[in-house]
Protein backbone atom coordinates (compact mmCIF):
# COMPACT_ATOMS: atom_id res chain seq x y z
CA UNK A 1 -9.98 -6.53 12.24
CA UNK A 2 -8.39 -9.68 11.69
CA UNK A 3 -5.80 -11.25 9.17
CA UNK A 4 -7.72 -12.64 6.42
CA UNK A 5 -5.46 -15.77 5.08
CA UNK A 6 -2.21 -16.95 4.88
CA UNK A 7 0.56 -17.90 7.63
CA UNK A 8 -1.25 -15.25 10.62
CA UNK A 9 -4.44 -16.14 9.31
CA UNK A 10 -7.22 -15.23 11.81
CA UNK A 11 -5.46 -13.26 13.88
CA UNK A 12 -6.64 -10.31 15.60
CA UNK A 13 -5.47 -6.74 14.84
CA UNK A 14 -5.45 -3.62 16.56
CA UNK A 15 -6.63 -0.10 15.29
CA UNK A 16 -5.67 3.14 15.73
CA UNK A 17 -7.49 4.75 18.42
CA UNK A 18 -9.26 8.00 17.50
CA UNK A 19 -11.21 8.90 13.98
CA UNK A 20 -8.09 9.95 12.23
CA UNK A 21 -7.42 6.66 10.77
CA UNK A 22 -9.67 4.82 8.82
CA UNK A 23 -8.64 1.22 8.60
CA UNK A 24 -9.85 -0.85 5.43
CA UNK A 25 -12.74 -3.29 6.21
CA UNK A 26 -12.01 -6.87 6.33
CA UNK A 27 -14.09 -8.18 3.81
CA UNK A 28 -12.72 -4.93 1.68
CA UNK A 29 -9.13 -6.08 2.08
CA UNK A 30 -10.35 -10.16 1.25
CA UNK A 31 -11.49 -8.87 -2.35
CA UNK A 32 -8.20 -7.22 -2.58
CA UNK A 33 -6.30 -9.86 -1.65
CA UNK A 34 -8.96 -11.98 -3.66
CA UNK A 35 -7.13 -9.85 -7.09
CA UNK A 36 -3.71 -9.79 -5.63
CA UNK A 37 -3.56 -13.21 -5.17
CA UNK A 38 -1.23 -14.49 -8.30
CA UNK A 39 0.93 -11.71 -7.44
CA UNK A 40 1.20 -12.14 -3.87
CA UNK A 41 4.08 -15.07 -3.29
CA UNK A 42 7.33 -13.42 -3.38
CA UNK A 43 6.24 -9.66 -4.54
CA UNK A 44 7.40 -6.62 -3.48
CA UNK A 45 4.68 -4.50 -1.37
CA UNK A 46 4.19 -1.25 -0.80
CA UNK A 47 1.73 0.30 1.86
CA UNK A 48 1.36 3.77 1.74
CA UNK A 49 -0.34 5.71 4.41
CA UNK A 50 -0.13 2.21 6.38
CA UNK A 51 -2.43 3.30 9.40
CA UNK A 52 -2.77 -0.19 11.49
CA UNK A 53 -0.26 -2.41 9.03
CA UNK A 54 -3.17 -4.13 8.04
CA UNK A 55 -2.99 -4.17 4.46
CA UNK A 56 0.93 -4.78 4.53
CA UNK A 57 0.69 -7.29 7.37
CA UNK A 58 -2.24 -9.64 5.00
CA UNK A 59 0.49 -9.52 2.21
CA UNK A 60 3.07 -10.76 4.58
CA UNK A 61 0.54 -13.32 5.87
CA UNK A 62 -0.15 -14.68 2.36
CA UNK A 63 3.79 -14.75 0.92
CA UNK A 64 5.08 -11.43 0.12
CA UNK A 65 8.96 -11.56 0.27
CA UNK A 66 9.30 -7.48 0.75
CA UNK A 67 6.53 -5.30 2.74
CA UNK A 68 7.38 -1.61 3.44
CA UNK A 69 4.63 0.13 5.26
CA UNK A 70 5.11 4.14 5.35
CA UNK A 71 2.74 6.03 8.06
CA UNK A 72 3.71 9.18 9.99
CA UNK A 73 0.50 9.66 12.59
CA UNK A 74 1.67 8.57 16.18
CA UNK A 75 -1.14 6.45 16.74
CA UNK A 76 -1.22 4.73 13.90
CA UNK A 77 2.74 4.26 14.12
CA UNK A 78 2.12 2.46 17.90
CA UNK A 79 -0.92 0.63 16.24
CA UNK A 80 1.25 -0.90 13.67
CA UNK A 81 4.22 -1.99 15.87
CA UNK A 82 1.59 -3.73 18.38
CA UNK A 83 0.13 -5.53 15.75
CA UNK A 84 3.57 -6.74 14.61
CA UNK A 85 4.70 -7.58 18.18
CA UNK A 86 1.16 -9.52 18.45
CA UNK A 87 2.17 -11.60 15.22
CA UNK A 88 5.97 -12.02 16.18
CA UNK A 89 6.89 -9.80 12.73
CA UNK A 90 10.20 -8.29 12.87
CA UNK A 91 11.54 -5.69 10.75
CA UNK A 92 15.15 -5.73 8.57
CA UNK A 93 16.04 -7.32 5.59
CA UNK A 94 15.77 -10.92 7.01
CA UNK A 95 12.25 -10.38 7.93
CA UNK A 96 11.15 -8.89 4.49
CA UNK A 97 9.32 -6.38 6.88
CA UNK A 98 10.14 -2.47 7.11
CA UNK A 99 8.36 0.63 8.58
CA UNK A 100 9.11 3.83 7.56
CA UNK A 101 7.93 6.49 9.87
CA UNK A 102 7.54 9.84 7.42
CA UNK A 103 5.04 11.06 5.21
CA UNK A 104 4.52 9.53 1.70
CA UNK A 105 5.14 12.14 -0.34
CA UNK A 106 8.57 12.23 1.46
CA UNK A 107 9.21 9.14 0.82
CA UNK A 108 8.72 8.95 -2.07
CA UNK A 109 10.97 12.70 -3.48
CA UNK A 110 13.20 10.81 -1.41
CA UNK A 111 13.24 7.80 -3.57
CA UNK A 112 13.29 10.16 -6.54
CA UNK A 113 16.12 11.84 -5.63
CA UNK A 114 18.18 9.01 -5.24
CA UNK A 115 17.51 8.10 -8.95
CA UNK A 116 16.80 5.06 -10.98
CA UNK A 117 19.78 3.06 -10.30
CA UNK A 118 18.60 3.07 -6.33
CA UNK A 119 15.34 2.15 -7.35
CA UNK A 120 15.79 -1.05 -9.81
CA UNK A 121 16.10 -4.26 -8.38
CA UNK A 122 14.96 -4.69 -4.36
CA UNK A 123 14.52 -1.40 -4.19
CA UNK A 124 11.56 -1.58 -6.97
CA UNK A 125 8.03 -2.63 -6.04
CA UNK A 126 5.16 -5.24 -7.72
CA UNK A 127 2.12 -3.62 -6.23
CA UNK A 128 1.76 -0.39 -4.17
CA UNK A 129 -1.32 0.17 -1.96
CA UNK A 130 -2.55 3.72 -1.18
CA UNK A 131 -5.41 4.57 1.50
CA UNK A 132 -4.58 8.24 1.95
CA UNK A 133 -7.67 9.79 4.35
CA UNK A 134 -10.87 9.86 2.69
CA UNK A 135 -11.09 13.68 3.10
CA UNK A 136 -7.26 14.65 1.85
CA UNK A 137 -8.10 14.37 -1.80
CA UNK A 138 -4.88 15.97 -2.57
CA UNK A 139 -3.15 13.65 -1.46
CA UNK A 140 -4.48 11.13 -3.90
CA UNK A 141 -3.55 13.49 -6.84
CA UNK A 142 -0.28 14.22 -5.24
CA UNK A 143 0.70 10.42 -4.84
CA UNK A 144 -0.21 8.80 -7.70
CA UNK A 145 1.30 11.88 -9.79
CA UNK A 146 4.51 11.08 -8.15
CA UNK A 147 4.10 7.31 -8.87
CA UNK A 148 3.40 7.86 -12.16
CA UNK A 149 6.50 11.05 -12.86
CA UNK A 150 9.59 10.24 -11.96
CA UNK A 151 8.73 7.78 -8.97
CA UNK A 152 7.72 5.27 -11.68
CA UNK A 153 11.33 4.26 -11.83
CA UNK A 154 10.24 2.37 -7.97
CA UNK A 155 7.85 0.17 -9.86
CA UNK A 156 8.74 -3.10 -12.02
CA UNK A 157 7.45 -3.70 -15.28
CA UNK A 158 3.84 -4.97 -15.31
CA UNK A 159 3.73 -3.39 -11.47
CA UNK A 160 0.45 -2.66 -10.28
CA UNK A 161 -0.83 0.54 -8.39
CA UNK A 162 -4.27 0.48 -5.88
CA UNK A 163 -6.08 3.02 -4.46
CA UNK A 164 -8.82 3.10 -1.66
CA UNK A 165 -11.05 5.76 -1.31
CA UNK A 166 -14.58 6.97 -1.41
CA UNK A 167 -17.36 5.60 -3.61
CA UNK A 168 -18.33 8.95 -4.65
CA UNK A 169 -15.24 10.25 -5.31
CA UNK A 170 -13.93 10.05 -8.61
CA UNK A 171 -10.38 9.51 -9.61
CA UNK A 172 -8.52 10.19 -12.93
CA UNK A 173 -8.00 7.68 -15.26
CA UNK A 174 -4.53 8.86 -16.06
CA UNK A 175 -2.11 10.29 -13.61
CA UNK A 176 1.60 10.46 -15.91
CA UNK A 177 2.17 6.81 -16.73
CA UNK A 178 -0.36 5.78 -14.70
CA UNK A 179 -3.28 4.45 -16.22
CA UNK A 180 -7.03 3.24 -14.63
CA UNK A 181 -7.43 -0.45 -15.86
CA UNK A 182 -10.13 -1.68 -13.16
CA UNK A 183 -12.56 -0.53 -10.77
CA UNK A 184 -13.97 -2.32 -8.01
CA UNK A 185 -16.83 -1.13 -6.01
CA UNK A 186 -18.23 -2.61 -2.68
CA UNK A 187 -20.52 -0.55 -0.19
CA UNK A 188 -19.38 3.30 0.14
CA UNK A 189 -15.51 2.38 -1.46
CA UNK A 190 -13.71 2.14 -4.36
CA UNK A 191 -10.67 -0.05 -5.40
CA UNK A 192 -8.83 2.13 -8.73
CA UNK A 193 -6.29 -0.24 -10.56
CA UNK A 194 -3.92 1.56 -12.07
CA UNK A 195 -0.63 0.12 -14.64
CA UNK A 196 1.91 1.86 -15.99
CA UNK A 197 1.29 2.39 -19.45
CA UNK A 198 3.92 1.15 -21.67
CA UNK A 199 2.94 3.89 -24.74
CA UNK A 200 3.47 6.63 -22.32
């Protein structure tokens, strides 16, 4: 793995060792990025289930002014802060970079909880990236239900929500205010686009 542009562009990244962690592909991540890319300088990023940092790190690399990655396997946790240490990323407020170590759905009652006036402003996010484990599909339901409840208060308007997983897998079109608006296939997996519906 590598970054793919931007200011780390080209540099190498660690993975997780073991099969429990399934980092996206490079050349999945460029057409990503290749989407993202208007949105990119100075957004707000999310990475949920963050495995390596990989996905956070590129959006870093190409001009995101806020990244929170949120990953709760060990391995993946020690992945992530090598491949920090390897590009010289710190984390607090100054460095726009910020690992949470706890499990998404945590993280993101927790955000609920503390209500929409802790969630507007920096606390409120321009695109949110999702790679749950291929074989949790739950988790997929579970997540983008909460982004779409009450957890939609942690996105700005005109936010945008991605999901990785499985070619063959199908997600809803609608999870609350969350609504499908692209699909992008390449090889075995899927890229859902998802905005929040302003009619709902």
């Amino acid at each position: 793995m590598r970054i793919i542009a931007g200011i780390y562009r080209s540099r190498a990244l660690k993975a997780p060792a073991g099969e429990a962690t399934r980092p996206t592909s490079d050349r999945l991540r460029e057409t990503l990025f290749n989407v993202l890319a208007p949105r990119m300088p100075g957004a707000a990023f999310l990475d949920l289930y963050a495995g390596s940092g990989a996905v956070g790190l590129e959006a870093l690399s190409r001009g995101a002014a806020r990244v929170v990655c949120v990953e709760r396997a060990p391995a993946a946790l020690a992945a992530l802060r090598a491949n920090m240490a390897a590009l010289g990323v710190r984390v607090g407020v100054s460095a726009g970079f910020h690992v949470q170590a706890a499990s998404v759905a945590s993280f993101l009652r927790r955000a609920a909880v503390a209500g929409p006036a802790a969630n507007r402003g920096q606390a409120a996010f321009e695109v949110v990236f999702l790679d749950p484990p291929y074989d949790a599909a739950q988790e997929y339901a579970a997540t983008l239900g909460l982004l779409g409840g009450a957890d939609a208060e942690m996105l700005t308007p005109g936010a945008v929500v991605i999901a990785e997983h499985r070619r063959k897998d199908q997600l809803a079109d609608r999870y609350g205010s969350l609504q499908r608006t692209r699909l992008l296939q390449q090889g075995d997996a899927s890229l859902s686009f998802y905005s929040v519906d302003p009619m709902s």
